[in-house]
PDB file of N, CA and C in Angstrom:
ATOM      1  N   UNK A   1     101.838  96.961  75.396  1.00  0.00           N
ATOM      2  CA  UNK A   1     101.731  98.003  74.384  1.00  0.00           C
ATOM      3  C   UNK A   1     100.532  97.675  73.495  1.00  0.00           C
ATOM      4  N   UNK A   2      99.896  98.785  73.573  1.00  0.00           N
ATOM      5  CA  UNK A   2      98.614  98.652  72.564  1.00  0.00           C
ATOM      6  C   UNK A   2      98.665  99.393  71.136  1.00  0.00           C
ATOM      7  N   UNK A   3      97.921  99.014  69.991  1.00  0.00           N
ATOM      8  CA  UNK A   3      97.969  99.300  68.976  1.00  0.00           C
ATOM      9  C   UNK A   3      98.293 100.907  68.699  1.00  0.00           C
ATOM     10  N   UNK A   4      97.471 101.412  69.636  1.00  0.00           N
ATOM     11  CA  UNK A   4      98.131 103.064  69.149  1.00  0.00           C
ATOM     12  C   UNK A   4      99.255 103.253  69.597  1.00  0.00           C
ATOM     13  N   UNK A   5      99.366 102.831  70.709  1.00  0.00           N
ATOM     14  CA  UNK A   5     101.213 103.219  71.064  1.00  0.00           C
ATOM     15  C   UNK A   5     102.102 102.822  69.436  1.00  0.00           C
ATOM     16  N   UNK A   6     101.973 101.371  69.415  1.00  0.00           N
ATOM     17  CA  UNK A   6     102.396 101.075  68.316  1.00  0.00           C
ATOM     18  C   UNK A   6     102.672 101.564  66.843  1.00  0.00           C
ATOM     19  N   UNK A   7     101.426 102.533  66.838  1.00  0.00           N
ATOM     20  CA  UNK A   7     101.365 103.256  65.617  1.00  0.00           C
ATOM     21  C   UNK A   7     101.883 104.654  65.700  1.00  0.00           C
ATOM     22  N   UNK A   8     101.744 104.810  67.119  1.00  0.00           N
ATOM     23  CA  UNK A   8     102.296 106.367  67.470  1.00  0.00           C
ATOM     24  C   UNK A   8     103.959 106.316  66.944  1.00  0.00           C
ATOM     25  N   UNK A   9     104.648 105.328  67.612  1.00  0.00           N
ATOM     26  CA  UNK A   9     105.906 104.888  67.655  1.00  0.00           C
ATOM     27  C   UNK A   9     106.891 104.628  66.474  1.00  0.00           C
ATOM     28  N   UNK A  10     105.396 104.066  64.992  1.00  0.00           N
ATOM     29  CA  UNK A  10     105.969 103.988  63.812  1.00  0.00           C
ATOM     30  C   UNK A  10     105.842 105.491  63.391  1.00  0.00           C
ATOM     31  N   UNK A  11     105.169 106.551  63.920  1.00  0.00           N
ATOM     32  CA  UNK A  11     105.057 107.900  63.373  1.00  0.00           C
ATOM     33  C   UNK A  11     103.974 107.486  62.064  1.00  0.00           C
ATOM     34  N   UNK A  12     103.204 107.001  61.823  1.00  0.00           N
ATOM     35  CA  UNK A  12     102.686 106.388  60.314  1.00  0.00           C
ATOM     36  C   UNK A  12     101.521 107.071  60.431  1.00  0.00           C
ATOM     37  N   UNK A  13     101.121 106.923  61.985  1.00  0.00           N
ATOM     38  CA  UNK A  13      99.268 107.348  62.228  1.00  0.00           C
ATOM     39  C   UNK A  13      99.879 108.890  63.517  1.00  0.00           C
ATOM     40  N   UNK A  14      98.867 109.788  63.289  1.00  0.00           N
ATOM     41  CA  UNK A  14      99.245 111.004  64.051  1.00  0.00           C
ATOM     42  C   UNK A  14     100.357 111.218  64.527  1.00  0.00           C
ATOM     43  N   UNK A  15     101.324 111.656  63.201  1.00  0.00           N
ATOM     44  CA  UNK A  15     102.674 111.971  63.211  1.00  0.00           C
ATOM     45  C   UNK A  15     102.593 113.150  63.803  1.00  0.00           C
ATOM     46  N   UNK A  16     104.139 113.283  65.178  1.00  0.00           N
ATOM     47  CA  UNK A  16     104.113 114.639  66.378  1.00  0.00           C
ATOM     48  C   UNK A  16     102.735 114.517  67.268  1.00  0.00           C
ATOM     49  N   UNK A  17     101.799 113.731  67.125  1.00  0.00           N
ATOM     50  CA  UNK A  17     100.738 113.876  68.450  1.00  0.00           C
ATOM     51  C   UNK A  17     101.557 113.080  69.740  1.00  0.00           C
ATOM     52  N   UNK A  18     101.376 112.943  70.513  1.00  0.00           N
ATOM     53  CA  UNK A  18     102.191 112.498  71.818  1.00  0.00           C
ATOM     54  C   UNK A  18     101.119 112.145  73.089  1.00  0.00           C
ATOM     55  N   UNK A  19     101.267 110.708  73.854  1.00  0.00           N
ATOM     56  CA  UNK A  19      99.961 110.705  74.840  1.00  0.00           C
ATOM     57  C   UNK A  19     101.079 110.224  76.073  1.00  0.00           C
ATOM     58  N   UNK A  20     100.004 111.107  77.278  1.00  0.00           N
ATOM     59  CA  UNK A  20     100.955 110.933  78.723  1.00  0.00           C
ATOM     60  C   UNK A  20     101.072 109.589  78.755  1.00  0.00           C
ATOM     61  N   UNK A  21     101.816 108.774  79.574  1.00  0.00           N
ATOM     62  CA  UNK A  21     102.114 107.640  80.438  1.00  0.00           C
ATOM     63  C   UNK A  21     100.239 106.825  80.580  1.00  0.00           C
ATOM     64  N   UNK A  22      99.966 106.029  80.760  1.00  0.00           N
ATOM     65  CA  UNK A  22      98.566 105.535  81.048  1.00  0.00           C
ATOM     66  C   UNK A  22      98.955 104.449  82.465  1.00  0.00           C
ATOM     67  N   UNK A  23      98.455 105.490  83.813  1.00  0.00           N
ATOM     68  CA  UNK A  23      98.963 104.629  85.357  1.00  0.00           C
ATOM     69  C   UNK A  23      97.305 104.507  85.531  1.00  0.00           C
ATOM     70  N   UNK A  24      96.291 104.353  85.039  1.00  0.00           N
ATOM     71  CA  UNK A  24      95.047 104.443  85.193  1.00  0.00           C
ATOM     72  C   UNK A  24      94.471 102.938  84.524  1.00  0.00           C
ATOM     73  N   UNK A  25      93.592 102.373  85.689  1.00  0.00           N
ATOM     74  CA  UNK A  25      92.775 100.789  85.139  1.00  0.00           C
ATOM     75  C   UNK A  25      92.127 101.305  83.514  1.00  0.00           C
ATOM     76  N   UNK A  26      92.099 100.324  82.763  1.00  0.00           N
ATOM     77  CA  UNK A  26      91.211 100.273  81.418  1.00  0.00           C
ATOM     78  C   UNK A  26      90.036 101.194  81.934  1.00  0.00           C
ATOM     79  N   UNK A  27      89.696 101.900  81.093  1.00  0.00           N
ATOM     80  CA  UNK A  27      88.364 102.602  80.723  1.00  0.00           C
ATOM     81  C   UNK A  27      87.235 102.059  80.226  1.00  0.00           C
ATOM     82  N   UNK A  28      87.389 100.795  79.432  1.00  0.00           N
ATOM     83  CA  UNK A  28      85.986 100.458  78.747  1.00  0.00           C
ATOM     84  C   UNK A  28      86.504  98.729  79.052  1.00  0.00           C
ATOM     85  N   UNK A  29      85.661  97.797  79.061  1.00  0.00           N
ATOM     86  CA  UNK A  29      83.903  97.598  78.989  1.00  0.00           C
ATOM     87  C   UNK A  29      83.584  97.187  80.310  1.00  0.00           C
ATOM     88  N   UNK A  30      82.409  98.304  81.575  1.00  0.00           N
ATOM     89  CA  UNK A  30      81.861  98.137  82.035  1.00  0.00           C
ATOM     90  C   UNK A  30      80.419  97.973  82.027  1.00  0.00           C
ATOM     91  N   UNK A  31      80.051  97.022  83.099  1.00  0.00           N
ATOM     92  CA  UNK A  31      78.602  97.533  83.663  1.00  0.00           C
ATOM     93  C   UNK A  31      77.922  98.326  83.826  1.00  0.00           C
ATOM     94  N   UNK A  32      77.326  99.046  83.678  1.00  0.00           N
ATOM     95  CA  UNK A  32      76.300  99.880  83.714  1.00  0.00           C
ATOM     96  C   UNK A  32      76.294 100.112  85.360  1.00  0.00           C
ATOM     97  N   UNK A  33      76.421 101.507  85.379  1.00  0.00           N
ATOM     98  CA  UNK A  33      76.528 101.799  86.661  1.00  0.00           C
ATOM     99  C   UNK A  33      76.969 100.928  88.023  1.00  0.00           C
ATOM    100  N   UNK A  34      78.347 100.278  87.593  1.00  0.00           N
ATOM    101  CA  UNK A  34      79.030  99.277  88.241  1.00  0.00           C
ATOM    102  C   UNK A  34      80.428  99.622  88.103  1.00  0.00           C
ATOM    103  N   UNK A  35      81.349  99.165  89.118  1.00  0.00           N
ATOM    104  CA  UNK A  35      83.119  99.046  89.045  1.00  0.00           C
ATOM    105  C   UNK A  35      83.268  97.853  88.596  1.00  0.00           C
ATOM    106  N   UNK A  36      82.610  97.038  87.721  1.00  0.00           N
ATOM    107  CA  UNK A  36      82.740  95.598  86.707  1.00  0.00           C
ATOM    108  C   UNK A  36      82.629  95.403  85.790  1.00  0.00           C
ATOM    109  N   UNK A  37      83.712  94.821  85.491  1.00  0.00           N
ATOM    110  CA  UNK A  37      83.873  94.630  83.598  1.00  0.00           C
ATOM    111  C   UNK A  37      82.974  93.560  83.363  1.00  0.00           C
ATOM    112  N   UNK A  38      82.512  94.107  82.228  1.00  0.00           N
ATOM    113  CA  UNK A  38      81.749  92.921  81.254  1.00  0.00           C
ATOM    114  C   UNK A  38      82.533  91.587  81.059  1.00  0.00           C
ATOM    115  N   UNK A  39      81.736  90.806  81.410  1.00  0.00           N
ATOM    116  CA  UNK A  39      82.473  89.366  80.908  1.00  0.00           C
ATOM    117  C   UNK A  39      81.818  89.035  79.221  1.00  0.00           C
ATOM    118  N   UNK A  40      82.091  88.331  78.560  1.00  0.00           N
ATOM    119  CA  UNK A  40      81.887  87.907  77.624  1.00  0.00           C
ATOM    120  C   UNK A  40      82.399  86.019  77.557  1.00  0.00           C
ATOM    121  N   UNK A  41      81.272  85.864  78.449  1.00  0.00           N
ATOM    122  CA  UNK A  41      81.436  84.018  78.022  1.00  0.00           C
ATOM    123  C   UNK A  41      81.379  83.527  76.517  1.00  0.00           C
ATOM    124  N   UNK A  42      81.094  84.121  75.663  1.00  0.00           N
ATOM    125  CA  UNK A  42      81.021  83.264  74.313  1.00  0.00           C
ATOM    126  C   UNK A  42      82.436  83.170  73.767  1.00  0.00           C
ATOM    127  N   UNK A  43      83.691  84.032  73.879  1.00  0.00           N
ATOM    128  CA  UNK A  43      84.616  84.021  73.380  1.00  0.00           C
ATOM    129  C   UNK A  43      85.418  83.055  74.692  1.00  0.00           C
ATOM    130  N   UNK A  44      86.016  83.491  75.137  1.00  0.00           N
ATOM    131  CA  UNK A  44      87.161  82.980  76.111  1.00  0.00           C
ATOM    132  C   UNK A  44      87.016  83.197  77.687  1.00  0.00           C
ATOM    133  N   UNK A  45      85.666  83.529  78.083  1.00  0.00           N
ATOM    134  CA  UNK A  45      84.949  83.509  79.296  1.00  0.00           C
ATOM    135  C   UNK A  45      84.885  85.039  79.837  1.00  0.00           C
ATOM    136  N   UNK A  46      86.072  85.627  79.346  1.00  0.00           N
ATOM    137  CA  UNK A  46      86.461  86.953  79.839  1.00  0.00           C
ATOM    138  C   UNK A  46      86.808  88.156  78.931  1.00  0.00           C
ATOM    139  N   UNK A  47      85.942  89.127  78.948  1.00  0.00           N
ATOM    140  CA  UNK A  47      86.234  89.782  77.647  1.00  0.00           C
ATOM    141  C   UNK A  47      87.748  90.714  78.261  1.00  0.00           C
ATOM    142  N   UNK A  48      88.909  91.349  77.908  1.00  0.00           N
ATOM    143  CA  UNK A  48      90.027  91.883  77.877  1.00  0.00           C
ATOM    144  C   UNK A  48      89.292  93.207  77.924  1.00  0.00           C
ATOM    145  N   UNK A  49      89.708  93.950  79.308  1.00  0.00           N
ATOM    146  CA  UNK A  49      89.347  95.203  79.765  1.00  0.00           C
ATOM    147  C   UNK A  49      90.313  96.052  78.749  1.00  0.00           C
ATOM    148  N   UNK A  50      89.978  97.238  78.384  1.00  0.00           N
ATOM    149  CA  UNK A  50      90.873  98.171  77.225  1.00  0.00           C
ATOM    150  C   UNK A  50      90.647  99.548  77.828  1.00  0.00           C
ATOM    151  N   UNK A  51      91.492 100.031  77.043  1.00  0.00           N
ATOM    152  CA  UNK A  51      91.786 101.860  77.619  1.00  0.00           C
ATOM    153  C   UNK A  51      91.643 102.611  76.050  1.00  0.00           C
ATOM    154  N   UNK A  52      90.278 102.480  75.455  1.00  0.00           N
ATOM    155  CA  UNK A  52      89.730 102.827  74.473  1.00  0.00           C
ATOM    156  C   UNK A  52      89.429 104.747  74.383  1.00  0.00           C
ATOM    157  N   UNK A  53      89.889 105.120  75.836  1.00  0.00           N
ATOM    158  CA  UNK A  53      89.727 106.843  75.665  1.00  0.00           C
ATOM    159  C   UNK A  53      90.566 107.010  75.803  1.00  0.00           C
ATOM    160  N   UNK A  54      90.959 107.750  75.129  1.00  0.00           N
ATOM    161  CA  UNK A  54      92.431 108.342  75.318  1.00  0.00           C
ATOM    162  C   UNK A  54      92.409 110.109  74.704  1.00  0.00           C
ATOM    163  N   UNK A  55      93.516 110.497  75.136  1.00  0.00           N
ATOM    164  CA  UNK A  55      93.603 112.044  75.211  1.00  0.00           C
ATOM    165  C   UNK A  55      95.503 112.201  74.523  1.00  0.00           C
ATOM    166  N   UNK A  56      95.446 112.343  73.293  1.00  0.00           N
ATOM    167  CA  UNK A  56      96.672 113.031  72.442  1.00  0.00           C
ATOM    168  C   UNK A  56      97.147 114.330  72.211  1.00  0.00           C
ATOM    169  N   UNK A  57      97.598 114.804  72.321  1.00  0.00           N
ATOM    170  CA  UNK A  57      98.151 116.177  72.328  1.00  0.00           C
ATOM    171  C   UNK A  57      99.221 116.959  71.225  1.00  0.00           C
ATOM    172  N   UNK A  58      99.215 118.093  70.557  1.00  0.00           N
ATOM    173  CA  UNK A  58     100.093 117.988  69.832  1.00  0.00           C
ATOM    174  C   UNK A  58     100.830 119.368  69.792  1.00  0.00           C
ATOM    175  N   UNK A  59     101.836 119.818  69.396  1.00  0.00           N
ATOM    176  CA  UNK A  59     102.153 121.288  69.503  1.00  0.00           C
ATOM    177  C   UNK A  59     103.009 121.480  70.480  1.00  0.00           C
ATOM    178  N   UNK A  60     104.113 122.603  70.247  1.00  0.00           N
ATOM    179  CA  UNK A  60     105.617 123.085  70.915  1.00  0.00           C
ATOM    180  C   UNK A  60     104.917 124.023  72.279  1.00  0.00           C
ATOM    181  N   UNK A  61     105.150 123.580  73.434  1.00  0.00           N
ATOM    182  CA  UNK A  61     105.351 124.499  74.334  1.00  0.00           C
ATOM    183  C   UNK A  61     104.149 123.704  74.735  1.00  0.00           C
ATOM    184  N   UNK A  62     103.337 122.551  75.301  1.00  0.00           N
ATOM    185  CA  UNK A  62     102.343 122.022  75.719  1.00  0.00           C
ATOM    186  C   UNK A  62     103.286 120.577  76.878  1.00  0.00           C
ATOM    187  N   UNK A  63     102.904 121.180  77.946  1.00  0.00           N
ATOM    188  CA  UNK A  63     103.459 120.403  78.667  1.00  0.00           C
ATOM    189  C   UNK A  63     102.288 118.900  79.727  1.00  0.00           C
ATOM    190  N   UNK A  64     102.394 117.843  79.830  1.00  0.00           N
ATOM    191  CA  UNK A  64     100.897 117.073  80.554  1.00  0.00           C
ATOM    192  C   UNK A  64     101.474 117.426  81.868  1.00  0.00           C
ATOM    193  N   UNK A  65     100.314 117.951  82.727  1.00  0.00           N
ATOM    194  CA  UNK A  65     100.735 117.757  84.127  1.00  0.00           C
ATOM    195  C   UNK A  65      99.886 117.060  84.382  1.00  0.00           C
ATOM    196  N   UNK A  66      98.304 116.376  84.729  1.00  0.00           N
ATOM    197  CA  UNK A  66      98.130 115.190  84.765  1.00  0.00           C
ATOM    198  C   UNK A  66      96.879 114.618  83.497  1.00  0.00           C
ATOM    199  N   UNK A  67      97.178 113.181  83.940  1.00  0.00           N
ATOM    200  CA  UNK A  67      96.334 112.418  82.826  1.00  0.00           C
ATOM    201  C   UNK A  67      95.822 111.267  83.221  1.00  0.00           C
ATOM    202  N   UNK A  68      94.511 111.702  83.800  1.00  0.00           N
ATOM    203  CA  UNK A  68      93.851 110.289  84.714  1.00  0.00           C
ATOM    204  C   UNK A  68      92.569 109.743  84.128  1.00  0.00           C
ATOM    205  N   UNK A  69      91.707 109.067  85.107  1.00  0.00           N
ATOM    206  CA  UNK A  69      90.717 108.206  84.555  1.00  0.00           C
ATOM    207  C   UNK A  69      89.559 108.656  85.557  1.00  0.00           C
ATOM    208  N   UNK A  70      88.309 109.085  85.349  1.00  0.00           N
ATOM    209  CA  UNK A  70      87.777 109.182  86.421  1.00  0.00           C
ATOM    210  C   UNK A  70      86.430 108.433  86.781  1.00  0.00           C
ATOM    211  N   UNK A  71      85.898 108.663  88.049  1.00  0.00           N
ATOM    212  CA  UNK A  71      85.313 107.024  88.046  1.00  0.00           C
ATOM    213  C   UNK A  71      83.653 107.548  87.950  1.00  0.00           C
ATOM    214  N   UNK A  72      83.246 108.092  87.364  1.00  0.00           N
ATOM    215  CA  UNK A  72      81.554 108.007  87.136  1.00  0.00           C
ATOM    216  C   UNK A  72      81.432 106.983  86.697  1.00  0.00           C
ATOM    217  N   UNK A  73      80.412 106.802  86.250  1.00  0.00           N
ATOM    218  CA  UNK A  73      79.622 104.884  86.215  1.00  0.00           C
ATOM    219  C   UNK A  73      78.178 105.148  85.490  1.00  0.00           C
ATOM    220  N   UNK A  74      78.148 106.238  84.665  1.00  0.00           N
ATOM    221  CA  UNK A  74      77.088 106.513  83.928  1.00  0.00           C
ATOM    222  C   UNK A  74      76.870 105.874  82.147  1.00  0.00           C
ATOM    223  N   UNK A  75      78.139 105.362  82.372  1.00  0.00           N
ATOM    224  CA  UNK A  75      77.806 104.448  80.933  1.00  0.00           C
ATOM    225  C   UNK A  75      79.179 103.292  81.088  1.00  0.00           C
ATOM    226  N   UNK A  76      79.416 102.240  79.767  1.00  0.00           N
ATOM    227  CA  UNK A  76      80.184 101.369  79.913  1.00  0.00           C
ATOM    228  C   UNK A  76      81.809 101.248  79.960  1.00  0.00           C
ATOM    229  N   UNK A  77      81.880 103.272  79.771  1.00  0.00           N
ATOM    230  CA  UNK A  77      83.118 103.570  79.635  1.00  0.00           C
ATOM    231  C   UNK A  77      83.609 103.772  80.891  1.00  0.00           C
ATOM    232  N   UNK A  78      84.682 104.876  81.248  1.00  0.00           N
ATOM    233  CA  UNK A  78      84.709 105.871  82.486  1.00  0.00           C
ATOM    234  C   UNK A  78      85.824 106.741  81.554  1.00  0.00           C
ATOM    235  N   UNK A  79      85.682 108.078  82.191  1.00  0.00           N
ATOM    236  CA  UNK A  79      85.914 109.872  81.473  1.00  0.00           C
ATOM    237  C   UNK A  79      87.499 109.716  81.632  1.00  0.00           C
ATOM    238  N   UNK A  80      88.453 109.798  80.914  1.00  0.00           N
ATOM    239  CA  UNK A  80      89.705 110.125  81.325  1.00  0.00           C
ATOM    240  C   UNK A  80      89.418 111.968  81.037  1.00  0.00           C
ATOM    241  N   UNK A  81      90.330 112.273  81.750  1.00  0.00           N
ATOM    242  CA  UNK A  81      90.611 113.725  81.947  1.00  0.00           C
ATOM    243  C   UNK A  81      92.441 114.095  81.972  1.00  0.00           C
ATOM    244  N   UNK A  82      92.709 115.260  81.434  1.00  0.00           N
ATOM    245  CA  UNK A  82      93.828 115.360  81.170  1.00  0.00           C
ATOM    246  C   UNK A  82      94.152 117.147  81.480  1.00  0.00           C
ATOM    247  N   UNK A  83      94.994 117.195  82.447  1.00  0.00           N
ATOM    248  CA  UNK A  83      95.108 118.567  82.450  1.00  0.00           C
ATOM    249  C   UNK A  83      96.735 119.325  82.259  1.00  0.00           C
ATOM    250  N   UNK A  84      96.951 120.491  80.794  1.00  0.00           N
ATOM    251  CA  UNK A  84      98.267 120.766  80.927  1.00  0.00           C
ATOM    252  C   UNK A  84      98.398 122.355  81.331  1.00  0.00           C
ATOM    253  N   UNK A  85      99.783 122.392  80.958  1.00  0.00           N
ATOM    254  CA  UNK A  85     100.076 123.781  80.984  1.00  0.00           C
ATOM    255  C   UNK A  85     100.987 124.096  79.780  1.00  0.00           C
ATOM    256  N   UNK A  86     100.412 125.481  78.878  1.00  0.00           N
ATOM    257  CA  UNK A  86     100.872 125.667  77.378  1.00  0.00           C
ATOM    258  C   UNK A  86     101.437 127.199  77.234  1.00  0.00           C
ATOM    259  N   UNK A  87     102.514 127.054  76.948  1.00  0.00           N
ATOM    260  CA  UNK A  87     103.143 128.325  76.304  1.00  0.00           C
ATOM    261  C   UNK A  87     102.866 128.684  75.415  1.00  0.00           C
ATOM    262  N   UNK A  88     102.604 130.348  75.511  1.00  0.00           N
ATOM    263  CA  UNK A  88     101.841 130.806  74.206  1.00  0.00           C
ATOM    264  C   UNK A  88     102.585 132.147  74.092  1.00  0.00           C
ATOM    265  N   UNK A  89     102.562 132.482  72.991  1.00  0.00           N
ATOM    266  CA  UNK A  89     103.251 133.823  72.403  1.00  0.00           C
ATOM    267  C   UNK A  89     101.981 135.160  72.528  1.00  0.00           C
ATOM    268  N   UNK A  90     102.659 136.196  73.286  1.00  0.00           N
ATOM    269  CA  UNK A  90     101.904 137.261  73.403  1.00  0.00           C
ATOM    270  C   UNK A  90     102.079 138.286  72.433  1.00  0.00           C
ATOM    271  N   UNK A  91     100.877 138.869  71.910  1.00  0.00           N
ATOM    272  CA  UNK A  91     101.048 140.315  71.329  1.00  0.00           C
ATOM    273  C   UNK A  91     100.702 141.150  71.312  1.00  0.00           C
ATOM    274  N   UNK A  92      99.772 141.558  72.310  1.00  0.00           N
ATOM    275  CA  UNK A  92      99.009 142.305  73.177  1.00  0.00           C
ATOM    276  C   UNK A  92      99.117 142.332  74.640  1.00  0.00           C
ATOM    277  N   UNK A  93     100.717 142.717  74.706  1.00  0.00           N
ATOM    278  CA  UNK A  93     100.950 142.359  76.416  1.00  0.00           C
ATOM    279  C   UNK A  93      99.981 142.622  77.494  1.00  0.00           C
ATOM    280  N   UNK A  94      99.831 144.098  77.428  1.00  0.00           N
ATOM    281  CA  UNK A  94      98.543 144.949  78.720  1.00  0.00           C
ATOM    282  C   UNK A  94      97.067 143.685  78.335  1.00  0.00           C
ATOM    283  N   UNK A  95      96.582 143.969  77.035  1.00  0.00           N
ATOM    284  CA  UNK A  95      95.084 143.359  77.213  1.00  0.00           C
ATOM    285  C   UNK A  95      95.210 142.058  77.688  1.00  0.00           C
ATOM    286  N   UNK A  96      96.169 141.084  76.597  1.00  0.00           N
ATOM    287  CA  UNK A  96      96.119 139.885  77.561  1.00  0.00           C
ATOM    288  C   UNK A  96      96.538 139.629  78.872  1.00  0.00           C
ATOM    289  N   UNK A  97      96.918 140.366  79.687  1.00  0.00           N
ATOM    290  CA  UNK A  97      97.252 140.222  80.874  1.00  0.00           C
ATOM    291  C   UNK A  97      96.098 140.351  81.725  1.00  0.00           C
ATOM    292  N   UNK A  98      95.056 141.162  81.674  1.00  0.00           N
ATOM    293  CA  UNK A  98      93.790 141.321  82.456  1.00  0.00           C
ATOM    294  C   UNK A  98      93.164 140.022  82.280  1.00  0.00           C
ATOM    295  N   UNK A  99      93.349 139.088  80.891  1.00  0.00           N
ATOM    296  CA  UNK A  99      92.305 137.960  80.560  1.00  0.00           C
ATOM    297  C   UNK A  99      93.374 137.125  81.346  1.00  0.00           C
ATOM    298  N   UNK A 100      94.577 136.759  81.284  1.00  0.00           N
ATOM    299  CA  UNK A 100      95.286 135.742  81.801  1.00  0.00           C
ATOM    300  C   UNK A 100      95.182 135.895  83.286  1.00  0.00           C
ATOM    301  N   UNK A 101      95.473 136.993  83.701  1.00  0.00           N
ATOM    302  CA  UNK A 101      95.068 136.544  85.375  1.00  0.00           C
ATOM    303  C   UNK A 101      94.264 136.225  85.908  1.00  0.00           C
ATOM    304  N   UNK A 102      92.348 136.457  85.274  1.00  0.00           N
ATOM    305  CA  UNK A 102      91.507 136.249  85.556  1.00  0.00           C
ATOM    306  C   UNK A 102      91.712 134.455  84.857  1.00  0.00           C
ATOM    307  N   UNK A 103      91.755 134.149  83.941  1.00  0.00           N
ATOM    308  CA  UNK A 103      91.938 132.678  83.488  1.00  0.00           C
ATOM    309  C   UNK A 103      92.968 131.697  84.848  1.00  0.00           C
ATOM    310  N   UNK A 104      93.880 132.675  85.127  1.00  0.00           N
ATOM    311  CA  UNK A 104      94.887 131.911  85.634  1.00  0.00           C
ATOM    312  C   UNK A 104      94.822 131.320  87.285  1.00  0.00           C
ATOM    313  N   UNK A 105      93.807 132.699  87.880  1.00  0.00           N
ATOM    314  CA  UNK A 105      93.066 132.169  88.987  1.00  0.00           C
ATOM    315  C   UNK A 105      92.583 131.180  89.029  1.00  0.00           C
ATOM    316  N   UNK A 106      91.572 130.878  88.121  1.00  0.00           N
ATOM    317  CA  UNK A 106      90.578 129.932  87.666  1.00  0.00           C
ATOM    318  C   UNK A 106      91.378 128.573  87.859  1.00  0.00           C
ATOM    319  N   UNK A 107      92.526 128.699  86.861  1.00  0.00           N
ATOM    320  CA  UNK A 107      93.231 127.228  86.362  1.00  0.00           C
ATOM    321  C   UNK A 107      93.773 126.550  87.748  1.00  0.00           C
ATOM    322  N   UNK A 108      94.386 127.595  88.495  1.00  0.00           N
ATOM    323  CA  UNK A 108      95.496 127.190  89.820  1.00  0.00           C
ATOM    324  C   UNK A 108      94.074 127.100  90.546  1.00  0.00           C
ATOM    325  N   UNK A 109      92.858 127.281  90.285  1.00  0.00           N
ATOM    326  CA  UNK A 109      92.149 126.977  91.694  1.00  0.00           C
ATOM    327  C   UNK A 109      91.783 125.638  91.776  1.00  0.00           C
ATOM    328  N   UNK A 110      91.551 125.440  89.516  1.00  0.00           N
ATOM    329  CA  UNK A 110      91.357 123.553  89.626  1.00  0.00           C
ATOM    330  C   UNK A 110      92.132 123.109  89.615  1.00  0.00           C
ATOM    331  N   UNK A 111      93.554 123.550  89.074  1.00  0.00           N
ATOM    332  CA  UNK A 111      94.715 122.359  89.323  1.00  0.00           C
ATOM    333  C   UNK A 111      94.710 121.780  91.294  1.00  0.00           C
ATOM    334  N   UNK A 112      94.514 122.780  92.486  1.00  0.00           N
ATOM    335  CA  UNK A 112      94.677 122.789  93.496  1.00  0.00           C
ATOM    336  C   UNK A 112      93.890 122.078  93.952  1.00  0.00           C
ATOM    337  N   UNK A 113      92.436 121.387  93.482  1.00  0.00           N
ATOM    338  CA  UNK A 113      91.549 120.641  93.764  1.00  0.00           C
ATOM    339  C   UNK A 113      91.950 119.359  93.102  1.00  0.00           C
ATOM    340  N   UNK A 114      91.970 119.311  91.517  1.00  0.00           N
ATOM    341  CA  UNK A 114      92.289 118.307  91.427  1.00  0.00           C
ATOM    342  C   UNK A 114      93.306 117.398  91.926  1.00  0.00           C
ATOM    343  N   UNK A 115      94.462 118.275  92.518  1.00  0.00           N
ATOM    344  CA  UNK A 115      96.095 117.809  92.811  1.00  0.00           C
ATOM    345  C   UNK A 115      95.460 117.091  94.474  1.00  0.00           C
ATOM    346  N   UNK A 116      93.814 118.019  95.374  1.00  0.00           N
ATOM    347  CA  UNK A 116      93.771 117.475  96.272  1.00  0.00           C
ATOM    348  C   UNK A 116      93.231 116.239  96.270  1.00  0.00           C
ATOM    349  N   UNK A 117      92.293 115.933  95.161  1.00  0.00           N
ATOM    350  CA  UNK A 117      91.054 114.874  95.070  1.00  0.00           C
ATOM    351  C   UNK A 117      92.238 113.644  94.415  1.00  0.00           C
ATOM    352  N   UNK A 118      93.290 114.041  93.801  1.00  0.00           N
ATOM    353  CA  UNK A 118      94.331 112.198  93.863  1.00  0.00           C
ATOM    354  C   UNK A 118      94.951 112.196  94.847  1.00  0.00           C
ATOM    355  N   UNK A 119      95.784 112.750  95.420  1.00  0.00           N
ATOM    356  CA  UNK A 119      96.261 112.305  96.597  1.00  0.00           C
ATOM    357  C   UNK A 119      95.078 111.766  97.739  1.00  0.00           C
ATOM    358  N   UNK A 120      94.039 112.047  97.976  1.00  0.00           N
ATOM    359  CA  UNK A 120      92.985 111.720  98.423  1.00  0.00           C
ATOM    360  C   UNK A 120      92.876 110.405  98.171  1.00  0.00           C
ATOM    361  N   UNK A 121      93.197 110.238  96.737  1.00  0.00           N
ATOM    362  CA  UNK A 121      92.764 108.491  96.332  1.00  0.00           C
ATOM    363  C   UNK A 121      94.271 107.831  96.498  1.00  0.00           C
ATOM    364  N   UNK A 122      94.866 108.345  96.694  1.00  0.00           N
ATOM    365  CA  UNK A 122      96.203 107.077  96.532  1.00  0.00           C
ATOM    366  C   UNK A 122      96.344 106.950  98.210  1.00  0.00           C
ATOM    367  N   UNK A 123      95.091 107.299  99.151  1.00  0.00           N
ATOM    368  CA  UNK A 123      95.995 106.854 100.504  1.00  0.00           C
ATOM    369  C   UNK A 123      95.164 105.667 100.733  1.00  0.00           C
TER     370      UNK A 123
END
């Protein structure tokens, strides 16, 4: 357990924000365009890999369907990405319905890619 869990847990720091499960390696400190963590010989030979990005969420009717890490290598971090699905109150049934189906195509076409590109990685 890391410090924000910790603080999440006392409710003290972003009281009602809420973060998915973390099944994803640390995010920060890499190499520069490398899958290798920085060492740091001056302290204890090995600097302690951390999961310094993170993605919180807050609000009734917001559900995580996923919350991963992804692997570019363009700086010392790597991108977590987080994708949900949110209930929302309508009041313009007809108009919003032309924008939501066109949105909703969209969403089910990346959820359907993304859902293909992890299973892809977990074989």
């Amino acid at each position: 357990m890391d410090q924000l869990k910790i603080e999440l847990m006392k409710g003290c720091t972003f009281d009602g924000w809420f973060e998915g499960v973390i099944s994803f390696p640390p995010t920060y400190k890499y190499e520069f365009d490398s899958q290798s963590y920085v060492s740091d010989e001056s302290k204890t030979g090995r600097r302690t890999p951390a999961w310094c990005d993170r993605i919180l969420s807050y609000g009734k009717g917001i559900r995580l369907l996923s919350y991963r890490r992804g692997e570019l290598t363009l700086s010392d971090h790597r991108p977590v990405a987080a994708i949900y699905s949110a209930e929302v109150e309508v009041f313009r049934r007809r108009k919003l319905q032309r924008t939501l189906t066109f949105t909703d195509a969209k969403v089910e076409h990346h959820l359907s890619s993304e859902t293909d590109g992890l299973s892809e990685q977990s074989r």
